[in-house]
N, C-alpha and C. Protein backbone atom coordinates (compact mmCIF):
# COMPACT_ATOMS: atom_id res chain seq x y z
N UNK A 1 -10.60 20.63 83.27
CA UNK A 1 -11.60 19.66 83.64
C UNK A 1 -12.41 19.29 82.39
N UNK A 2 -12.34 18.24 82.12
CA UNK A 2 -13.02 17.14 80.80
C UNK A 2 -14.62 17.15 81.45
N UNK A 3 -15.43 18.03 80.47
CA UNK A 3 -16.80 18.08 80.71
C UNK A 3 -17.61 17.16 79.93
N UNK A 4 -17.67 16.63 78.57
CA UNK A 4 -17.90 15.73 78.04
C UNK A 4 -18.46 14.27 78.13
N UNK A 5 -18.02 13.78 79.27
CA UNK A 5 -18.17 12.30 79.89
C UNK A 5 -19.32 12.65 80.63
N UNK A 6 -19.10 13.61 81.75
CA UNK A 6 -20.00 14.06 82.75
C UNK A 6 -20.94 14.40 82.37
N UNK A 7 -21.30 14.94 81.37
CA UNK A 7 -22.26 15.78 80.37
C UNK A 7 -23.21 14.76 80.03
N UNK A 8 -22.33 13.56 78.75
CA UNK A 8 -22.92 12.73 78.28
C UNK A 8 -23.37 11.84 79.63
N UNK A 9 -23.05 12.00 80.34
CA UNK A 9 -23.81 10.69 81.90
C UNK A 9 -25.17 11.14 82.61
N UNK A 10 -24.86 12.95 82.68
CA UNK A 10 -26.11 13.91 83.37
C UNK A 10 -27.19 13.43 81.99
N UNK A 11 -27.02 13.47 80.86
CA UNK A 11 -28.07 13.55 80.00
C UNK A 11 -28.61 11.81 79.52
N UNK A 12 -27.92 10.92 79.68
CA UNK A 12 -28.60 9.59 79.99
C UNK A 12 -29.20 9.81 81.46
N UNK A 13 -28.73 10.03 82.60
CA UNK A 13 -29.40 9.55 83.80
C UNK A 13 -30.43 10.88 83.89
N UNK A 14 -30.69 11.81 83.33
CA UNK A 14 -31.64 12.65 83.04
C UNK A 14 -32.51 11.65 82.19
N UNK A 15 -32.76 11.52 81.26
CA UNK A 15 -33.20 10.82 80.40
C UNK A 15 -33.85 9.66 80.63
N UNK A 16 -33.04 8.95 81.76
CA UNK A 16 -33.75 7.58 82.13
C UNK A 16 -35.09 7.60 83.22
N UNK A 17 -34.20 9.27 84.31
CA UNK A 17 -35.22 9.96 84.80
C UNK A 17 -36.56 10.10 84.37
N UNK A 18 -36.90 10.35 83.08
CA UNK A 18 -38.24 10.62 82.71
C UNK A 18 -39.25 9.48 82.28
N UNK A 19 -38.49 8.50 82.17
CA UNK A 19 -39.16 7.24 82.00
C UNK A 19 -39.51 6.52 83.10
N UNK A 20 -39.76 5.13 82.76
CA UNK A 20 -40.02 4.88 84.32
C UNK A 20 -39.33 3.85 84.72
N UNK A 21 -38.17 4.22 84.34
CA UNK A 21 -36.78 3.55 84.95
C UNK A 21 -36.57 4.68 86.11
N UNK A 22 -35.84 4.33 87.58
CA UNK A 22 -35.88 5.06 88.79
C UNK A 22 -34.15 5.32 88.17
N UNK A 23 -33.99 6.90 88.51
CA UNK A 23 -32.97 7.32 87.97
C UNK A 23 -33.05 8.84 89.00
N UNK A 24 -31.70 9.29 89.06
CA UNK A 24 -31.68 10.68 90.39
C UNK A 24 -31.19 11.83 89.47
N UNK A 25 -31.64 12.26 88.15
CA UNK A 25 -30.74 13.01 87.73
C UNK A 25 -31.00 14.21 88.39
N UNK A 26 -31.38 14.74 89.50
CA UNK A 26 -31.21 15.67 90.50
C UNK A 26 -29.83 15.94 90.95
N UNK A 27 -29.57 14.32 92.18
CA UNK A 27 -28.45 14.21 92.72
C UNK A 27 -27.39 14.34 92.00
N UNK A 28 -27.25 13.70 90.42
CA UNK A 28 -26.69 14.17 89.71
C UNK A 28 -25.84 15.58 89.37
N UNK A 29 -26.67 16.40 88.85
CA UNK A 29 -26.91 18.00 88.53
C UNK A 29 -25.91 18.39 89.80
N UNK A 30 -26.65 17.80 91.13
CA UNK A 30 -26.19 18.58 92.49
C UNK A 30 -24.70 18.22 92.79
N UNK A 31 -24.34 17.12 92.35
CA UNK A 31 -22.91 16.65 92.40
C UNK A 31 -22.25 17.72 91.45
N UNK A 32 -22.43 17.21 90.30
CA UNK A 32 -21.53 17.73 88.94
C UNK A 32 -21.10 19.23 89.20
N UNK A 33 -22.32 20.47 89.37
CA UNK A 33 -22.12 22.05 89.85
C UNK A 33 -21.29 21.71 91.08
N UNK A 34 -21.61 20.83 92.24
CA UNK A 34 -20.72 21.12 93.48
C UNK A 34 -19.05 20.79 93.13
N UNK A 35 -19.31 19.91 91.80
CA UNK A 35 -17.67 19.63 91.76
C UNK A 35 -16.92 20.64 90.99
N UNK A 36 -18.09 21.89 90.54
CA UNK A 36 -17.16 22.66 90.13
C UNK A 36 -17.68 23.16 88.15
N UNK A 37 -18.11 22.38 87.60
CA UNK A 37 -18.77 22.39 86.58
C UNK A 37 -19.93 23.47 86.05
N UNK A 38 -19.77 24.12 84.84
CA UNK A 38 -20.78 25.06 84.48
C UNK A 38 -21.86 24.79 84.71
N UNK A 39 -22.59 25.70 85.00
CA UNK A 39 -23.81 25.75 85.34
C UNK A 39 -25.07 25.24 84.48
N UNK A 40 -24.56 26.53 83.57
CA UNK A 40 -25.40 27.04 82.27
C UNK A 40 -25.45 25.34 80.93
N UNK A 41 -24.69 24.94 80.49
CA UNK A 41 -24.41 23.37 80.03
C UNK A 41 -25.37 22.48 80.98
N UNK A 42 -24.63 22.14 82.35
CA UNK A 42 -25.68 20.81 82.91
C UNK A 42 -27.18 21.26 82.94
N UNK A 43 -27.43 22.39 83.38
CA UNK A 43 -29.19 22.79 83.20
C UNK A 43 -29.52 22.17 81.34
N UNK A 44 -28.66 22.46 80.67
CA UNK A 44 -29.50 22.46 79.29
C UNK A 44 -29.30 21.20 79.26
N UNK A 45 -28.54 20.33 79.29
CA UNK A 45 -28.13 18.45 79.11
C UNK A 45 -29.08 18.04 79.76
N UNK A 46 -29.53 18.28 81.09
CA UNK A 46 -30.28 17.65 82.26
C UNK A 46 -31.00 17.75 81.67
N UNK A 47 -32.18 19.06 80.42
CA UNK A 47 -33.08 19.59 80.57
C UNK A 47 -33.29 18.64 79.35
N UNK A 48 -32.48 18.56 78.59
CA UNK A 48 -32.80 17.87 76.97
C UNK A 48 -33.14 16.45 76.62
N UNK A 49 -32.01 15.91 77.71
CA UNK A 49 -32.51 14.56 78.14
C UNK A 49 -33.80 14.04 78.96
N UNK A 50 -34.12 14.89 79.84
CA UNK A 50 -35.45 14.59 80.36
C UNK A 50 -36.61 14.71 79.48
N UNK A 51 -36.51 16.28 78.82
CA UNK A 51 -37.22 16.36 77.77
C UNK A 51 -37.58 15.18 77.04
N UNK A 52 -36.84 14.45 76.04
CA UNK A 52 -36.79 13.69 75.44
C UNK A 52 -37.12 12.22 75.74
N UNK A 53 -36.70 12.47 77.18
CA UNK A 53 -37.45 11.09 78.23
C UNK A 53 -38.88 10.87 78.08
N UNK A 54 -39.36 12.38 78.27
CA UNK A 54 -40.97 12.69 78.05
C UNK A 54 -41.59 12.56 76.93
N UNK A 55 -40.79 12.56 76.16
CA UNK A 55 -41.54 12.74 74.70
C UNK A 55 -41.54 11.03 74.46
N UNK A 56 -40.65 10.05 74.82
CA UNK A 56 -40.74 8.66 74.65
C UNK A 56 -41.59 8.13 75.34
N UNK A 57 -41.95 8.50 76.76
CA UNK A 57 -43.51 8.36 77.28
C UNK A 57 -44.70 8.80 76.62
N UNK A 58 -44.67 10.08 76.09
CA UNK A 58 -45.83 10.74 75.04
C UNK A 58 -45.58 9.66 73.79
N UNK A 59 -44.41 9.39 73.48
CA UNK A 59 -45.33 8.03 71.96
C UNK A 59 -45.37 7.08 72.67
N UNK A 60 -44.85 6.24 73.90
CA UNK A 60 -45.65 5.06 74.94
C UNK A 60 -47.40 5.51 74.32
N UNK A 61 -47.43 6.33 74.99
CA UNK A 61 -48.94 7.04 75.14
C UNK A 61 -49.85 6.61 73.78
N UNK A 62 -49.49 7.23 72.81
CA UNK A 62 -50.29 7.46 71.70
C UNK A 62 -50.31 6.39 71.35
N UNK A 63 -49.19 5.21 71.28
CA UNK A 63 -49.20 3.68 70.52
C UNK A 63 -49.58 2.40 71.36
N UNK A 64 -49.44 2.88 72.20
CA UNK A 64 -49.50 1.30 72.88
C UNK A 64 -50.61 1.15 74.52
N UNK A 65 -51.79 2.12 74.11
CA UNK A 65 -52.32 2.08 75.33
C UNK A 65 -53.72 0.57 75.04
N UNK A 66 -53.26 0.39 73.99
CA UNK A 66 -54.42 -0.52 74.03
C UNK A 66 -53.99 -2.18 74.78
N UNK A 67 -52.12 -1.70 75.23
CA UNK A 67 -51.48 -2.85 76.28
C UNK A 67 -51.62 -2.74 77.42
N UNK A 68 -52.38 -1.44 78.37
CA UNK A 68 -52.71 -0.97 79.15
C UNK A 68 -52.98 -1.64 80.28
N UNK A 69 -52.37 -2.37 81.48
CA UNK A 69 -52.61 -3.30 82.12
C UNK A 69 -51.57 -4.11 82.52
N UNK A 70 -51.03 -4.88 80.95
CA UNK A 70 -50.25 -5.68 81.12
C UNK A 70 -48.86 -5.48 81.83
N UNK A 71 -48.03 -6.46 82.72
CA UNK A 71 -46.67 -6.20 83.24
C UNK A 71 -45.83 -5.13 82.65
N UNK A 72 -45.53 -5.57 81.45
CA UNK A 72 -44.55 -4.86 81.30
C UNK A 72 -45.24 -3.12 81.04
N UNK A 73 -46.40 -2.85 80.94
CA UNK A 73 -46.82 -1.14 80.56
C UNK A 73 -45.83 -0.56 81.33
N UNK A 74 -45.08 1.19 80.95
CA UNK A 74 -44.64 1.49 81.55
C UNK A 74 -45.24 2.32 82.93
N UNK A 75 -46.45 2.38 82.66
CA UNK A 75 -46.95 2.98 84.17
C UNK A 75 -48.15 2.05 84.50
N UNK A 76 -48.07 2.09 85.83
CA UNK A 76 -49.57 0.83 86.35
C UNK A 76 -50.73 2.11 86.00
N UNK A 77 -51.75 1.03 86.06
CA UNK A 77 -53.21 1.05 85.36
C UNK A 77 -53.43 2.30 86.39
N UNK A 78 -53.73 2.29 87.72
CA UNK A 78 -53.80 3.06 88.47
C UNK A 78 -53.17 4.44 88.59
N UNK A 79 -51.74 4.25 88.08
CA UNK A 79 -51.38 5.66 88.33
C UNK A 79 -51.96 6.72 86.81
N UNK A 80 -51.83 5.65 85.77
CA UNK A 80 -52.61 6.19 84.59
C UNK A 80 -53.60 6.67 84.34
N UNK A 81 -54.98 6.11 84.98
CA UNK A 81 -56.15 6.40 85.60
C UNK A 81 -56.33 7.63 86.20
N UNK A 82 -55.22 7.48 87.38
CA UNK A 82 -55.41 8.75 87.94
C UNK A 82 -54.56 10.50 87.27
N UNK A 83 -53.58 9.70 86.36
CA UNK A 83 -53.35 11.06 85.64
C UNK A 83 -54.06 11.36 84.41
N UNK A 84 -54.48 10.11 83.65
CA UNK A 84 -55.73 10.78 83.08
C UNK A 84 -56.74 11.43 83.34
N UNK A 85 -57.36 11.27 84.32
CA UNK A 85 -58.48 11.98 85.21
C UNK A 85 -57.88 13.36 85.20
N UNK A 86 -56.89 13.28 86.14
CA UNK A 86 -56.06 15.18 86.37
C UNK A 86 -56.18 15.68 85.17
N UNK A 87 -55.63 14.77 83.73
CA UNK A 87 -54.90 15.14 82.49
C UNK A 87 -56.92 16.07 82.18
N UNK A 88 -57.73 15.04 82.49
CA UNK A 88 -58.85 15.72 82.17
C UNK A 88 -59.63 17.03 82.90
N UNK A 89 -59.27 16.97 83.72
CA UNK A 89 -59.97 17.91 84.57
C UNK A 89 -58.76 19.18 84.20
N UNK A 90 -57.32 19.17 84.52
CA UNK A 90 -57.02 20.67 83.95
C UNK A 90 -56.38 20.48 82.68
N UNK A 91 -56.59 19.77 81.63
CA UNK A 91 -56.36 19.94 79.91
C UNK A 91 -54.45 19.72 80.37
N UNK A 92 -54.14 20.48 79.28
CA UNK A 92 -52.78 20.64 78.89
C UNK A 92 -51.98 20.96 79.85
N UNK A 93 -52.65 21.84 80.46
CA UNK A 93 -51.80 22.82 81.38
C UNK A 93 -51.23 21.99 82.95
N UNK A 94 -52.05 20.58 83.26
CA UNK A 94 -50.99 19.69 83.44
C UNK A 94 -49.95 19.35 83.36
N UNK A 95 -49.44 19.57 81.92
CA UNK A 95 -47.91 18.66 82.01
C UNK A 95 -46.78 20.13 82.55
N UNK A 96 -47.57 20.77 83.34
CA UNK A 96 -46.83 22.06 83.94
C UNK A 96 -45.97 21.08 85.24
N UNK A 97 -46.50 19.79 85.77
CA UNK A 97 -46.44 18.89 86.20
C UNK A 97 -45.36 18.06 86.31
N UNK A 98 -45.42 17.78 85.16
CA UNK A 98 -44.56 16.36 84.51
C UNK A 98 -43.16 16.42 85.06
N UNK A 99 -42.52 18.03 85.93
CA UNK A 99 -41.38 17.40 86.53
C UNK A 99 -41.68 16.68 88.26
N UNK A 100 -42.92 16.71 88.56
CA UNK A 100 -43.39 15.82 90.05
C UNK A 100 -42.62 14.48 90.13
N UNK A 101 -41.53 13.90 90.98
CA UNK A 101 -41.13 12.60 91.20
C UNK A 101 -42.48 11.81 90.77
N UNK A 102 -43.14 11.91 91.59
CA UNK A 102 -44.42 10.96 91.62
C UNK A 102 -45.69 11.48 90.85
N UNK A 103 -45.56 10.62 89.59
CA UNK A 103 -46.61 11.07 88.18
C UNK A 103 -46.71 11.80 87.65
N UNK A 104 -45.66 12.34 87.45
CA UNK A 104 -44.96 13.29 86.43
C UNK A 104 -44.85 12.31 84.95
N UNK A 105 -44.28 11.19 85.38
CA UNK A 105 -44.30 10.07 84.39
C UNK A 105 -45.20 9.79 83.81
N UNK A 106 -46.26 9.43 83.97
CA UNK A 106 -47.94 9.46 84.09
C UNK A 106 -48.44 10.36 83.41
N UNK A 107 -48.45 11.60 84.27
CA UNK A 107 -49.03 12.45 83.47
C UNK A 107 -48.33 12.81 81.81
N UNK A 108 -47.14 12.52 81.35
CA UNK A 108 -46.35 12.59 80.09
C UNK A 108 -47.04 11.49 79.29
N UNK A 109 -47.61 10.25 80.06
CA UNK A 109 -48.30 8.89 79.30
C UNK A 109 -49.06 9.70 79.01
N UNK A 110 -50.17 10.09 79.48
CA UNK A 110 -51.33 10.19 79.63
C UNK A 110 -52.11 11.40 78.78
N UNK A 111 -50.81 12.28 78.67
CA UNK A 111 -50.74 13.37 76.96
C UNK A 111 -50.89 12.81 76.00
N UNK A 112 -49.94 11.68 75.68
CA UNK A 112 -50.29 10.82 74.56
C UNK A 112 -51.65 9.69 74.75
N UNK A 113 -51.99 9.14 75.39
CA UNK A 113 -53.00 8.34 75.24
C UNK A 113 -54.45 9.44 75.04
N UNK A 114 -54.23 10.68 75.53
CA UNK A 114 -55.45 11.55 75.42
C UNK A 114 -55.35 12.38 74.29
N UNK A 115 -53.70 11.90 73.21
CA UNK A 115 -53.60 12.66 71.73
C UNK A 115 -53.39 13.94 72.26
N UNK A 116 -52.99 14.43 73.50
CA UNK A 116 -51.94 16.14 73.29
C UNK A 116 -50.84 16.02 71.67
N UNK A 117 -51.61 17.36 71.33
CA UNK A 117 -50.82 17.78 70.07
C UNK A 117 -49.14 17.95 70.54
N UNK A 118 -48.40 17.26 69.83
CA UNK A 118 -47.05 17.27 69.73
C UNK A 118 -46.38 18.76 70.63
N UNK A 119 -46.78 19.38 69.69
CA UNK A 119 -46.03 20.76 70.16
C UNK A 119 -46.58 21.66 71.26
N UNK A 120 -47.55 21.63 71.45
CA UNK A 120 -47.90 21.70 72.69
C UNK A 120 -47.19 21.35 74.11
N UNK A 121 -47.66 19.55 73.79
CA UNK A 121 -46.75 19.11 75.22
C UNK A 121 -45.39 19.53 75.02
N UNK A 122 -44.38 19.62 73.87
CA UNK A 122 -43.11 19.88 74.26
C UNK A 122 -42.97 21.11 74.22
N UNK A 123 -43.71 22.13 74.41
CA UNK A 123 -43.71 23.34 75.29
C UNK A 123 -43.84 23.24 76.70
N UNK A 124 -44.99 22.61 77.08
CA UNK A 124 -45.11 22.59 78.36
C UNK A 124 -44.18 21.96 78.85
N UNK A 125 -44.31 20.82 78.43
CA UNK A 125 -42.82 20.00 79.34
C UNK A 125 -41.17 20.38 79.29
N UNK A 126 -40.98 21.26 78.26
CA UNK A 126 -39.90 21.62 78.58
C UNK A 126 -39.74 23.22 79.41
N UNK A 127 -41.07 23.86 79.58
CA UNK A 127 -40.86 24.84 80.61
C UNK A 127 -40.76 24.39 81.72
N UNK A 128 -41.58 23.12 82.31
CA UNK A 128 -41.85 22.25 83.31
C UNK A 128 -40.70 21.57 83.71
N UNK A 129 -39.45 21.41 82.83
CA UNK A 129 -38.80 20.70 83.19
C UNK A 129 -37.42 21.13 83.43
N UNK A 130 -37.31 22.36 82.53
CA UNK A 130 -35.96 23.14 82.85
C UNK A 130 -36.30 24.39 83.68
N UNK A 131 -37.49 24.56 84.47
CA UNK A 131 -37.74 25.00 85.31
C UNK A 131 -37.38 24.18 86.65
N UNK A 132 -37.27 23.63 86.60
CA UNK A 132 -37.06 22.80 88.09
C UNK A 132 -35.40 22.69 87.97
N UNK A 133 -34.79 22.39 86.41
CA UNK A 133 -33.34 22.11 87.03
C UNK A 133 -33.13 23.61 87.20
N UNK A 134 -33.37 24.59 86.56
CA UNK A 134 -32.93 26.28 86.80
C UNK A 134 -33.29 26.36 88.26
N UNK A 135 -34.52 26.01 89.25
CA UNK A 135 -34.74 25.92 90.31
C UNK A 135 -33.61 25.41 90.93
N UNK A 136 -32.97 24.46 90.96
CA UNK A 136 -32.68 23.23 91.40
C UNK A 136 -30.87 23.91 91.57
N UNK A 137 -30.47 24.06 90.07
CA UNK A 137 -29.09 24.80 90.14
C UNK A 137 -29.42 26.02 91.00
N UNK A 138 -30.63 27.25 90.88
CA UNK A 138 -30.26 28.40 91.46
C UNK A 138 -30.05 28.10 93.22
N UNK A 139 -30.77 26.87 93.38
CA UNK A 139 -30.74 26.55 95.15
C UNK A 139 -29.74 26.02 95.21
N UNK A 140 -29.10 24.96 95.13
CA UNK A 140 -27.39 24.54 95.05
C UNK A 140 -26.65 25.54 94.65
N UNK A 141 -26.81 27.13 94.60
CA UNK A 141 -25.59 28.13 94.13
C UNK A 141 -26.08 28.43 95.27
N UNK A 142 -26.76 28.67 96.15
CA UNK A 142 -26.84 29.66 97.49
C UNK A 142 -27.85 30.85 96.56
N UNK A 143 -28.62 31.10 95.62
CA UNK A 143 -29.24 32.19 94.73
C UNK A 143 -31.00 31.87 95.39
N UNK A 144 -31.13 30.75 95.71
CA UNK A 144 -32.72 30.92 96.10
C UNK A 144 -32.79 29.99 96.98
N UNK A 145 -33.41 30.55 97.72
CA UNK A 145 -33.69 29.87 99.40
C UNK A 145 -35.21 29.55 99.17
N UNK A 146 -35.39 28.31 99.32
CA UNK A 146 -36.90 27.18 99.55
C UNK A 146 -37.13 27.36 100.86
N UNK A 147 -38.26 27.52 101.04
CA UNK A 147 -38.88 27.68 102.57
C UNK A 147 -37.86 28.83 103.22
């Protein structure tokens, strides 16, 4: 079985995932392991590409909030607002976050528009984020039962 293609596809649609292009790299992950595919590989692809998704929202953040409003921003004014606010009230330890469907995105802007030091957020966000696919694979193996 040719892992390569599949690999390179989990880590774009991971990737597009973190932006705010609507992307399932969940369903993804959950296909690829059910068809049979290493485990240990799609967690780190899924994880690198999202990563990296985040970090292109964190320089969104830092460069271009003074477009803040306009159509094309990648997050509305509102959801920004409101993850800046969160981003303020618990600091860093927010982007513990950043894998939430809903303003996870946001909150990754909102590191950069509030200047989170580089290495910081890509600590947090990558515990934040290959925590959920390690979640995510150990529940699709039958290894951890949710609720």
């Amino acid at each position: 079985m040719d892992i390569i293609l599949p690999l390179a596809g989990l880590f774009v649609v991971s990737f597009v995932a973190a932006t705010i292009f609507p992307a399932q790299s969940e369903a993804m992950l959950i296909g690829l392991q059910t068809a049979g595919y290493p485990v240990a590989p799609l967690v780190f692809v899924a994880s690198l590409g999202n990563i990296l998704g985040a970090v292109v929202n964190w320089l969104l953040g830092r460069g271009i909030e003074q477009f803040k409003g306009r159509s094309w921003f990648p997050v509305s004014s509102s959801s920004l607002d409101r993850a800046s606010g969160w981003y303020r009230k618990w600091g860093r330890w927010s982007l513990l976050l950043s894998w939430v469907p809903i303003g996870g995105d946001a909150i990754t802007v909102a590191a950069g528009v509030l200047r989170e030091p580089f290495w910081s957020f890509l600590v947090l966000v990558a515990i934040a984020k290959t925590g959920r696919y390690i979640v995510l694979a150990l529940t699709t193996a039958g290894l951890l039962r949710l609720l």
